[in-house]
PDB file of N, CA and C in Angstrom:
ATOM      1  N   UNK A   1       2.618  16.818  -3.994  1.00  0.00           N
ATOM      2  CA  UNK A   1       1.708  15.709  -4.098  1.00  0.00           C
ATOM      3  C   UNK A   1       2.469  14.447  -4.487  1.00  0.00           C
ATOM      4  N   UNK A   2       1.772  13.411  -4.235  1.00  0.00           N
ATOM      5  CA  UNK A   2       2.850  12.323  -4.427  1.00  0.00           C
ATOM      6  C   UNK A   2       1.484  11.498  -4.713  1.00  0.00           C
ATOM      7  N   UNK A   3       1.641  11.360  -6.316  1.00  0.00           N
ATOM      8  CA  UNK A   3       0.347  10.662  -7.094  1.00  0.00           C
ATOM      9  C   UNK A   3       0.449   9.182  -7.457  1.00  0.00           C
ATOM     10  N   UNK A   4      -0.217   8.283  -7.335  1.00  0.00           N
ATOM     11  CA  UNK A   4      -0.347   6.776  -7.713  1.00  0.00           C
ATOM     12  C   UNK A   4      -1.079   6.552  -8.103  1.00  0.00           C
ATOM     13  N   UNK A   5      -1.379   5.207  -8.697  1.00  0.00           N
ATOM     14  CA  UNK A   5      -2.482   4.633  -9.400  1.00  0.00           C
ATOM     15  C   UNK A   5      -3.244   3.766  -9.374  1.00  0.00           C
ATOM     16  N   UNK A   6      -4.385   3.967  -8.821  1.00  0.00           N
ATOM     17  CA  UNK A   6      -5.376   2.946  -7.892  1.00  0.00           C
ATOM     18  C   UNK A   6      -5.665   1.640  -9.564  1.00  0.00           C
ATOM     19  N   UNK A   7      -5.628   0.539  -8.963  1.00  0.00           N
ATOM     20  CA  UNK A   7      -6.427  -0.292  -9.871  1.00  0.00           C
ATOM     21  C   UNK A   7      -7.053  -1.272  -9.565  1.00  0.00           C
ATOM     22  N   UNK A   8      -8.950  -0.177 -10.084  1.00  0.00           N
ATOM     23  CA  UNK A   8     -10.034  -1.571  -9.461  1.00  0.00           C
ATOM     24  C   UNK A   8      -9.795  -2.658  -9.726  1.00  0.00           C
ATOM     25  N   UNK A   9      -9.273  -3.296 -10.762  1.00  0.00           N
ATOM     26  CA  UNK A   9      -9.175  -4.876 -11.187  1.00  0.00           C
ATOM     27  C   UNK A   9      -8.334  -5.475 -10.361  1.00  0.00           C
ATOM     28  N   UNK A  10      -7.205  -4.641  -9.389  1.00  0.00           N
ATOM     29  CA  UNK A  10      -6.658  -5.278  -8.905  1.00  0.00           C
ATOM     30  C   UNK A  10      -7.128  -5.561  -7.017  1.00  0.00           C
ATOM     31  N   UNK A  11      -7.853  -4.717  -6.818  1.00  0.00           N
ATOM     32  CA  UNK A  11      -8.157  -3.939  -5.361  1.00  0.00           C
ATOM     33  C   UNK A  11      -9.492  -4.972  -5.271  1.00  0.00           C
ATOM     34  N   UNK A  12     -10.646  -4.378  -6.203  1.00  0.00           N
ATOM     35  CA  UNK A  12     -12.433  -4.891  -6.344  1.00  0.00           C
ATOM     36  C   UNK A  12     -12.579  -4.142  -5.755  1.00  0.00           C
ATOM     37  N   UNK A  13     -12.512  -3.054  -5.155  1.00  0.00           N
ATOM     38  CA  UNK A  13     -12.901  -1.950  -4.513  1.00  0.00           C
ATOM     39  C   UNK A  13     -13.050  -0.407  -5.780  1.00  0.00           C
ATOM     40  N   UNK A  14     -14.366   0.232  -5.349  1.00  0.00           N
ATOM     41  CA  UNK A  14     -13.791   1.409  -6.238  1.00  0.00           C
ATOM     42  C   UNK A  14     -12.898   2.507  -5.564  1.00  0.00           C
ATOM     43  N   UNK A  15     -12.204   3.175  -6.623  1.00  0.00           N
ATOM     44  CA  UNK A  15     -11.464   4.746  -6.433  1.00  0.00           C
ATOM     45  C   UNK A  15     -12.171   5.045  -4.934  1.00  0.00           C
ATOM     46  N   UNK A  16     -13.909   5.165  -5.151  1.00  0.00           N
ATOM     47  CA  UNK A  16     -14.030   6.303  -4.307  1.00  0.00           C
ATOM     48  C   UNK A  16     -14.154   5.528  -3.333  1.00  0.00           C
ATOM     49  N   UNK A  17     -14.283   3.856  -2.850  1.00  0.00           N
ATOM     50  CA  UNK A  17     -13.915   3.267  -1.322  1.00  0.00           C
ATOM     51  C   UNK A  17     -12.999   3.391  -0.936  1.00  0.00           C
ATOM     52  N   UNK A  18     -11.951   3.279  -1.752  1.00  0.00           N
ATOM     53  CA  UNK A  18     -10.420   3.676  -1.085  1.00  0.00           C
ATOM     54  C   UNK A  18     -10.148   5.097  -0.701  1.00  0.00           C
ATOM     55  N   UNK A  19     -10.540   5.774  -1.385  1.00  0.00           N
ATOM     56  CA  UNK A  19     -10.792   7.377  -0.365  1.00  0.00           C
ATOM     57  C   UNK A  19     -11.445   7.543   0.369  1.00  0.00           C
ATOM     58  N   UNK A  20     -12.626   6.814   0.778  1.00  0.00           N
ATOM     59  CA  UNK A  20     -13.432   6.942   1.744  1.00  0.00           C
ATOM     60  C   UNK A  20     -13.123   6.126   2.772  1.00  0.00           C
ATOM     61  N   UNK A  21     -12.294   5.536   2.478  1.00  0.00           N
ATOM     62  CA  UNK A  21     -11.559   4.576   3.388  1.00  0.00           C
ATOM     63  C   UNK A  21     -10.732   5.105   4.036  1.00  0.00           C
ATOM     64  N   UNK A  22      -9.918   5.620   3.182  1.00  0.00           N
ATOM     65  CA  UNK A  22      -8.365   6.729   3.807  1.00  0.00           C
ATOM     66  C   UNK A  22      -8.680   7.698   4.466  1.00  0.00           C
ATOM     67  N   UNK A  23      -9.972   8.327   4.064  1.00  0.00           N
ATOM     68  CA  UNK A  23     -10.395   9.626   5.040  1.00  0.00           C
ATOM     69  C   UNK A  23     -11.171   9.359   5.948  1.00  0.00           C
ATOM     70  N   UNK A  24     -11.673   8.552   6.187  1.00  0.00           N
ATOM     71  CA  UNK A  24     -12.698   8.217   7.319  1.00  0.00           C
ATOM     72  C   UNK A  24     -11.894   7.587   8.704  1.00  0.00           C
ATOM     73  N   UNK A  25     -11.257   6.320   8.092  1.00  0.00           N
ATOM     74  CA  UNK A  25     -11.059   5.680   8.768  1.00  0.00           C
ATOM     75  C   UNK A  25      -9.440   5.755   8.759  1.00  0.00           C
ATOM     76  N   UNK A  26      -8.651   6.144   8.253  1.00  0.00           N
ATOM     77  CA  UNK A  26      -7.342   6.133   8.461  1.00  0.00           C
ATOM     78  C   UNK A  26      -7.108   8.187   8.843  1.00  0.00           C
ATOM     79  N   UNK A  27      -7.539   8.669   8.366  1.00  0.00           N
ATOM     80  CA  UNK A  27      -7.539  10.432   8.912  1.00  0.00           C
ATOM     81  C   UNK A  27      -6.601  11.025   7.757  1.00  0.00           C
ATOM     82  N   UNK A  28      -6.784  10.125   6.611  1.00  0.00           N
ATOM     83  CA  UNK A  28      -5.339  10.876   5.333  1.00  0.00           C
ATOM     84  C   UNK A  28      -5.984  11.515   4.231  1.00  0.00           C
ATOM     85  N   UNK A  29      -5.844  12.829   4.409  1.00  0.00           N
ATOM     86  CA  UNK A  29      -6.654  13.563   3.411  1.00  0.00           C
ATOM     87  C   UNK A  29      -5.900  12.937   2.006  1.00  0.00           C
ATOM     88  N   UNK A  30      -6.862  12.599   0.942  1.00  0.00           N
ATOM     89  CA  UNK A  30      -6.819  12.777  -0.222  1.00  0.00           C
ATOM     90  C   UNK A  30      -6.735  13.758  -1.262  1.00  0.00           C
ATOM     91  N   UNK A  31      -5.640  14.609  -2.155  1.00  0.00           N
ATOM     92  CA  UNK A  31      -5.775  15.951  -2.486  1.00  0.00           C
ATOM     93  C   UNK A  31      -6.426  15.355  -4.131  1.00  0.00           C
ATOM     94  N   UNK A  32      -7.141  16.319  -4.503  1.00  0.00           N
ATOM     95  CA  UNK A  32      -7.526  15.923  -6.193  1.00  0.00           C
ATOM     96  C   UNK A  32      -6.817  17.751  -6.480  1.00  0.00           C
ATOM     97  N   UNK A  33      -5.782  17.650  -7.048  1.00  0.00           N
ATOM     98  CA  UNK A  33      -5.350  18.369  -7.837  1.00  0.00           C
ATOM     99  C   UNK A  33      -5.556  18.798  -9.564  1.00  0.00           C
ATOM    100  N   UNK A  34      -4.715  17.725  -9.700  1.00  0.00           N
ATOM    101  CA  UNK A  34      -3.896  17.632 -11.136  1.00  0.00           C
ATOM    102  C   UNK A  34      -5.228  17.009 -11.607  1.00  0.00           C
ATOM    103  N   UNK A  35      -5.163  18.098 -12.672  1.00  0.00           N
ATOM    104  CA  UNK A  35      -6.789  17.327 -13.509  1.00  0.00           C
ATOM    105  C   UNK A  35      -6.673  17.834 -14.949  1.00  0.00           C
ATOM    106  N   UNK A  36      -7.169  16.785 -16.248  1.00  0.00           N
ATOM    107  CA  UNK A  36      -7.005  16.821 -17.385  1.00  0.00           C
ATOM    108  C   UNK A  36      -6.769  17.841 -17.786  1.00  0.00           C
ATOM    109  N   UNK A  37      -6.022  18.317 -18.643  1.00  0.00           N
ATOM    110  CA  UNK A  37      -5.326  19.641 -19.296  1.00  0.00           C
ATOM    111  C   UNK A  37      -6.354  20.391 -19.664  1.00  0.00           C
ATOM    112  N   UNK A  38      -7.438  19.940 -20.747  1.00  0.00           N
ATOM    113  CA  UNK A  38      -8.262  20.118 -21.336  1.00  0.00           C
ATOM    114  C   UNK A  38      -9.409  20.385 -21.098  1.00  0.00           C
ATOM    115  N   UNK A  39      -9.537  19.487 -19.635  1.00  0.00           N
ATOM    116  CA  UNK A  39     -10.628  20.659 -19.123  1.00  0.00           C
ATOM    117  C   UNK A  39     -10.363  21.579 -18.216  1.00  0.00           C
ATOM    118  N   UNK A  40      -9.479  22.074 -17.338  1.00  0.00           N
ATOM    119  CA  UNK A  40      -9.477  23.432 -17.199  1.00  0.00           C
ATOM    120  C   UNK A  40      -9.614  24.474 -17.717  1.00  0.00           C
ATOM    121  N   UNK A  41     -10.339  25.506 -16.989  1.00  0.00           N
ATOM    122  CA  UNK A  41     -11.496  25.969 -17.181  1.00  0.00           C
ATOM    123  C   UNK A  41     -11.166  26.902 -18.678  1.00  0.00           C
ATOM    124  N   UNK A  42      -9.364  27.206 -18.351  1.00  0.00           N
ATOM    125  CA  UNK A  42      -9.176  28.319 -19.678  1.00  0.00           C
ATOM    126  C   UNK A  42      -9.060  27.439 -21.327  1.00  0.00           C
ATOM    127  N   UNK A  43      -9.383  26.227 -21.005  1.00  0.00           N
ATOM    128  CA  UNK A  43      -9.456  25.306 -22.255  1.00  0.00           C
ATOM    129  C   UNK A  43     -10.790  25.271 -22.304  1.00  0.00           C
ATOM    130  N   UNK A  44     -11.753  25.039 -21.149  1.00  0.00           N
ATOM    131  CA  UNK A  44     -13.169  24.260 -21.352  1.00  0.00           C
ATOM    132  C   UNK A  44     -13.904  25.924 -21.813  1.00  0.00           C
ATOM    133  N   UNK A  45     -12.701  27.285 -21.638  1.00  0.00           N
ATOM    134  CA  UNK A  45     -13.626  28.199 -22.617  1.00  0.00           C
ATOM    135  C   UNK A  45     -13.479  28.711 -24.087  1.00  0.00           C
ATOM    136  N   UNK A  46     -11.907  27.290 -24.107  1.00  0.00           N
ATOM    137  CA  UNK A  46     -11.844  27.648 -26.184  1.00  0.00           C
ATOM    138  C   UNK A  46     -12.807  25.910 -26.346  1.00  0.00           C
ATOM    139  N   UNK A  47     -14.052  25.650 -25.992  1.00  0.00           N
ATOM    140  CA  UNK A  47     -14.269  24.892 -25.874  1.00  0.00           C
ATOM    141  C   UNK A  47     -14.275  23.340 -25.878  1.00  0.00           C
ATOM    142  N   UNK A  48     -13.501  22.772 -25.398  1.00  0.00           N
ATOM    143  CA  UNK A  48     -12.507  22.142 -25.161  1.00  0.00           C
ATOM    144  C   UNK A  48     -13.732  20.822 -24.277  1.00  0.00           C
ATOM    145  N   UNK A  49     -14.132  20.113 -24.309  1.00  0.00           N
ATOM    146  CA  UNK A  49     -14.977  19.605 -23.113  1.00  0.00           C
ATOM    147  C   UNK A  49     -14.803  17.844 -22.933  1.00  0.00           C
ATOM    148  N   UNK A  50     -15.310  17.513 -22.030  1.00  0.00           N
ATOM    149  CA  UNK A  50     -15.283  15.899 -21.485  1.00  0.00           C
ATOM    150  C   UNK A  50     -15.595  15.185 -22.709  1.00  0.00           C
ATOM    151  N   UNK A  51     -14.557  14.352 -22.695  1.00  0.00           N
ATOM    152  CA  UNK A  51     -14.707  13.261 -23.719  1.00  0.00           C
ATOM    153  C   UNK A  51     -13.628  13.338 -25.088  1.00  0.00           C
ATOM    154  N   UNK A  52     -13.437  14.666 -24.609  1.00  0.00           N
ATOM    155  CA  UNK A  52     -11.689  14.995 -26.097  1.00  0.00           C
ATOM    156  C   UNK A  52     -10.834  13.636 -25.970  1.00  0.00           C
ATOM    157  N   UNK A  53      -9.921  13.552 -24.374  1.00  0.00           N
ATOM    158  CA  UNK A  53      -9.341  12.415 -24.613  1.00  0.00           C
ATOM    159  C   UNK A  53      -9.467  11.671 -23.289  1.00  0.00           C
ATOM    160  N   UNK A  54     -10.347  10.535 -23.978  1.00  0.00           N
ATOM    161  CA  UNK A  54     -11.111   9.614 -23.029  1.00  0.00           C
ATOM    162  C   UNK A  54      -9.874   8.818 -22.180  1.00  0.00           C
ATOM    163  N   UNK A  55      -8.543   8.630 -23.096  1.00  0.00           N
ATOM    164  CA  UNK A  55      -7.476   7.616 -22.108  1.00  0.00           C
ATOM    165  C   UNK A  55      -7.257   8.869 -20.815  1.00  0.00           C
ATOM    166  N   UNK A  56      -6.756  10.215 -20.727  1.00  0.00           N
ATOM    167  CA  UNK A  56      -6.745  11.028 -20.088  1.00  0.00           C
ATOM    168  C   UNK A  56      -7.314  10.771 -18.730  1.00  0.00           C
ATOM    169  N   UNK A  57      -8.937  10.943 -19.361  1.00  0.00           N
ATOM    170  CA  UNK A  57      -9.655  11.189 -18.381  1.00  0.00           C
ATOM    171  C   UNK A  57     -10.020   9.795 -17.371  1.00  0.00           C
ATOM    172  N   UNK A  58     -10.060   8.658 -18.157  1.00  0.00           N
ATOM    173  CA  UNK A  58      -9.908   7.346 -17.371  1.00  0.00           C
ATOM    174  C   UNK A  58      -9.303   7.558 -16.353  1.00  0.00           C
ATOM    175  N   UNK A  59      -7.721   7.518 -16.907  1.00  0.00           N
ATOM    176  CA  UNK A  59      -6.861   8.025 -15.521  1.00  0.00           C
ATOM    177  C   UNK A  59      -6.830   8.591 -14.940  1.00  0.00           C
ATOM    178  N   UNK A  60      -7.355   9.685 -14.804  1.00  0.00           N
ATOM    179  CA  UNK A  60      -7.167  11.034 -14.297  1.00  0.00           C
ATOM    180  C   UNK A  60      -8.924   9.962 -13.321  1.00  0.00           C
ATOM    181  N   UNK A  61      -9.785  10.189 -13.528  1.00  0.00           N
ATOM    182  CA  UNK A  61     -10.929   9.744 -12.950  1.00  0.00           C
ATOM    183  C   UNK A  61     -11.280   8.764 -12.076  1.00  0.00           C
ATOM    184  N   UNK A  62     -10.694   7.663 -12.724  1.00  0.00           N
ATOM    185  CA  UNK A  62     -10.755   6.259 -11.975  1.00  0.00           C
ATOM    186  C   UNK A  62      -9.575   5.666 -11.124  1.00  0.00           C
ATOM    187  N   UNK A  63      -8.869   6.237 -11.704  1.00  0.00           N
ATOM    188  CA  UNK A  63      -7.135   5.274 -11.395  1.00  0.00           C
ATOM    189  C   UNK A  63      -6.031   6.367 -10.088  1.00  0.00           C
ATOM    190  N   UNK A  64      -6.205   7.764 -10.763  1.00  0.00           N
ATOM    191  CA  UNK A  64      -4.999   8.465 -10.299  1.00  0.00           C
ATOM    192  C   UNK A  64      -5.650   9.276  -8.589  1.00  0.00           C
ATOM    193  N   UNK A  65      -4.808   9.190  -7.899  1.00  0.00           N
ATOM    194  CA  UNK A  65      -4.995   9.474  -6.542  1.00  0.00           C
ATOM    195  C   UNK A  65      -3.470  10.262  -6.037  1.00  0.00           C
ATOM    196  N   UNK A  66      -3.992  11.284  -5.426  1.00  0.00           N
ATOM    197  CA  UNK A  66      -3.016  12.161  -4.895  1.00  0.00           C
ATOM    198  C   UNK A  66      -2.674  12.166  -2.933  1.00  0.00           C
ATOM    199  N   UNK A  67      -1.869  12.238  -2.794  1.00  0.00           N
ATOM    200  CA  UNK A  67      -1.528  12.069  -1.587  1.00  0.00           C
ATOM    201  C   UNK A  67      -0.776  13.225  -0.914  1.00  0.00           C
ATOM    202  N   UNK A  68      -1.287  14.746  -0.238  1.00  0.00           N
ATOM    203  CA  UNK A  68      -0.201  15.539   0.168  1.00  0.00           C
ATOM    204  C   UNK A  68       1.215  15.498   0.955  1.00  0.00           C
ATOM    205  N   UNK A  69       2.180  15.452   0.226  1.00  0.00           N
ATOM    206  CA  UNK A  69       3.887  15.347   1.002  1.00  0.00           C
ATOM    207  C   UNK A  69       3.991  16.846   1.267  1.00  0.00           C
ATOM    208  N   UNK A  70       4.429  17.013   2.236  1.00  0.00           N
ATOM    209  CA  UNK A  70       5.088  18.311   2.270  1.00  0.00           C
ATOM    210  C   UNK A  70       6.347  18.092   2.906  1.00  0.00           C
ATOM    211  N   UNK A  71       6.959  19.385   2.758  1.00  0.00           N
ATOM    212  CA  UNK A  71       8.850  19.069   3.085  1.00  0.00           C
ATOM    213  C   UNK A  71       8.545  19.117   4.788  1.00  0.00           C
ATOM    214  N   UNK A  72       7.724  19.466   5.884  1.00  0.00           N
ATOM    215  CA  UNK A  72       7.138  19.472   6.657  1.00  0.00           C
ATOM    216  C   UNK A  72       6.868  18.749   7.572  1.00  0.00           C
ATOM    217  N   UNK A  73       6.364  17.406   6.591  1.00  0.00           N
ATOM    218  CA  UNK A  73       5.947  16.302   7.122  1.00  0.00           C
ATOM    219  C   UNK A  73       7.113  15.776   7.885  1.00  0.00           C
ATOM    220  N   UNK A  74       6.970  15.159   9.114  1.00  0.00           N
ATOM    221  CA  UNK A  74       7.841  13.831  10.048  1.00  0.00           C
ATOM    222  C   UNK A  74       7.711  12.878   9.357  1.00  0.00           C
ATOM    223  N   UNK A  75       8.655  11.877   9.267  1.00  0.00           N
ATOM    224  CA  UNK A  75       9.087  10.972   9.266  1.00  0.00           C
ATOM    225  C   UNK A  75       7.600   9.446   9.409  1.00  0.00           C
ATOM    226  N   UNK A  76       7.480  10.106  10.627  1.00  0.00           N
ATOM    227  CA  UNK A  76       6.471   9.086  10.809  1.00  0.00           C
ATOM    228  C   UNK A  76       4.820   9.356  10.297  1.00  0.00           C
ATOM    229  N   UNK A  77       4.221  10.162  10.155  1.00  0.00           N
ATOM    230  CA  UNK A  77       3.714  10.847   9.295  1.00  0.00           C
ATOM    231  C   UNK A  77       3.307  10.272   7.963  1.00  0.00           C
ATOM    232  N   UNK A  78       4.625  10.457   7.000  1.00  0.00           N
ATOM    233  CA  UNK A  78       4.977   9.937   5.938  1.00  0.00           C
ATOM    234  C   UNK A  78       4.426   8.251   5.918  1.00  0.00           C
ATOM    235  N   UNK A  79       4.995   7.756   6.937  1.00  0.00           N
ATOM    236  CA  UNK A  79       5.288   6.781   7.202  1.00  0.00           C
ATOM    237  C   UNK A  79       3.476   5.771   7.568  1.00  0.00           C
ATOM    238  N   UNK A  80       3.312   7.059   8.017  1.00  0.00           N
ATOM    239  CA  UNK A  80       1.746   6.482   8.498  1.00  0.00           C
ATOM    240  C   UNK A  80       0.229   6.583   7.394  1.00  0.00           C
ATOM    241  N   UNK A  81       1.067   7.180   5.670  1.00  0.00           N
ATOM    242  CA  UNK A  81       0.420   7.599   4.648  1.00  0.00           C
ATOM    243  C   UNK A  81       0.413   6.196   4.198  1.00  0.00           C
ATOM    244  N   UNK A  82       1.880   6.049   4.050  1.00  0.00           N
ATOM    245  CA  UNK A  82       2.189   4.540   3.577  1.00  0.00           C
ATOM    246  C   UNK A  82       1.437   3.440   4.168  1.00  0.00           C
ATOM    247  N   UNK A  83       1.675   3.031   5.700  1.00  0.00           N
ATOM    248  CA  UNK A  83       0.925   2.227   6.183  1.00  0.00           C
ATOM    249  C   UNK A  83      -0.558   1.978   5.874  1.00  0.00           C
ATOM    250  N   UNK A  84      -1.313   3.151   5.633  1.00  0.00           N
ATOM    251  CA  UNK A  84      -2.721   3.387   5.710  1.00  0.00           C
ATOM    252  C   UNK A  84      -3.020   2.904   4.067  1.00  0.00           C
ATOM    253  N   UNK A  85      -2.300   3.455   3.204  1.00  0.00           N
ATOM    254  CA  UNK A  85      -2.177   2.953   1.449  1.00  0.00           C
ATOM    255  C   UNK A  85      -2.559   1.276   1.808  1.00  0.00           C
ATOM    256  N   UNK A  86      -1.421   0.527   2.529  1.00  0.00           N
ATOM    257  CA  UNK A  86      -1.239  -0.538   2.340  1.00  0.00           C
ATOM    258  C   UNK A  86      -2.502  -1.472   3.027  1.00  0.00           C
ATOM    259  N   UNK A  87      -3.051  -1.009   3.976  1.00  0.00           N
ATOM    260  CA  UNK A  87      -4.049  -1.446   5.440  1.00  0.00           C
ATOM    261  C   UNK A  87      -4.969  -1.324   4.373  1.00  0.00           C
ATOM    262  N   UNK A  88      -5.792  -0.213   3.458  1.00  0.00           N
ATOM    263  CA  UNK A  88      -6.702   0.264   2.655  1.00  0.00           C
ATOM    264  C   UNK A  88      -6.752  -0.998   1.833  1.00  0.00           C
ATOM    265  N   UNK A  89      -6.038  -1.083   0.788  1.00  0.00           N
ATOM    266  CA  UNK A  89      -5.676  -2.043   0.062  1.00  0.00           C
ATOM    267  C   UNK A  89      -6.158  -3.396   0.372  1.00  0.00           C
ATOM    268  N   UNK A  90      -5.678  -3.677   1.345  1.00  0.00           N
ATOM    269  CA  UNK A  90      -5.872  -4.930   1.875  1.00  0.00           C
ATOM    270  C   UNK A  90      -7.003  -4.904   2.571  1.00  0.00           C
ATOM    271  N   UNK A  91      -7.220  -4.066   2.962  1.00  0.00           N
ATOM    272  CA  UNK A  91      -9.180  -4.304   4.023  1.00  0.00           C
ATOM    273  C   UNK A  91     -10.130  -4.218   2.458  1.00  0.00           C
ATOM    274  N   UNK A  92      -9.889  -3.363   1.059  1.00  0.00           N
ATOM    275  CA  UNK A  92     -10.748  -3.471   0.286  1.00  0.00           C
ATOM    276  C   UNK A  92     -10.463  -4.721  -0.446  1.00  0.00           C
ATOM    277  N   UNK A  93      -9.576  -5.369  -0.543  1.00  0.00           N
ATOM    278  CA  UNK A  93      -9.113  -6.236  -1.753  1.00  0.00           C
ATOM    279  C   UNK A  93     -10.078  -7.262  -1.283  1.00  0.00           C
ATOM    280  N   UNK A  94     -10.558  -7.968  -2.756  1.00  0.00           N
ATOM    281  CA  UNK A  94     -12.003  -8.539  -2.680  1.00  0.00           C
ATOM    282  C   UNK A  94     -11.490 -10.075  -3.493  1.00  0.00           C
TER     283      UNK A  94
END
């Protein structure tokens, strides 16, 4: 995965237009992996739940976006993740 960090203040777009952006209209799956320590599931059953650590979950919620790399991928490919990041960006930026 190759993770970055969306920021509405900077975009005016939310998290979820820019994924709906990337998947609709550019064809780049978005992966949601990596998610707060604390709530997975073998924490959320020593009860552990939303709101322990709110900076966490900000990021993890609003900001952080995953992008699948694989060793796999062409060149251009890669290349066309990037482009689509940047096209996104700029068709939402308000």
């Amino acid at each position: 995965m190759y993770t970055f960090f969306y920021n509405l203040k900077v975009i005016g777009a939310s998290k979820d237009d820019f994924i709906r952006y990337m998947v609709l209209e550019e064809r780049v799956n978005i992966a949601i992996r990596y998610f707060p320590v604390h709530l997975l599931a073998e924490f959320r059953a020593l009860d552990h739940r939303y709101g322990e650590c709110p900076v966490a979950e900000e990021q993890y919620f609003e900001h952080q976006i995953q992008l699948p790399i694989f060793g796999h991928l062409a060149d251009e490919q890669i290349e066309h993740q990037i482009a689509a990041v940047r096209r996104g960006m700029g068709k939402l930026r308000r």
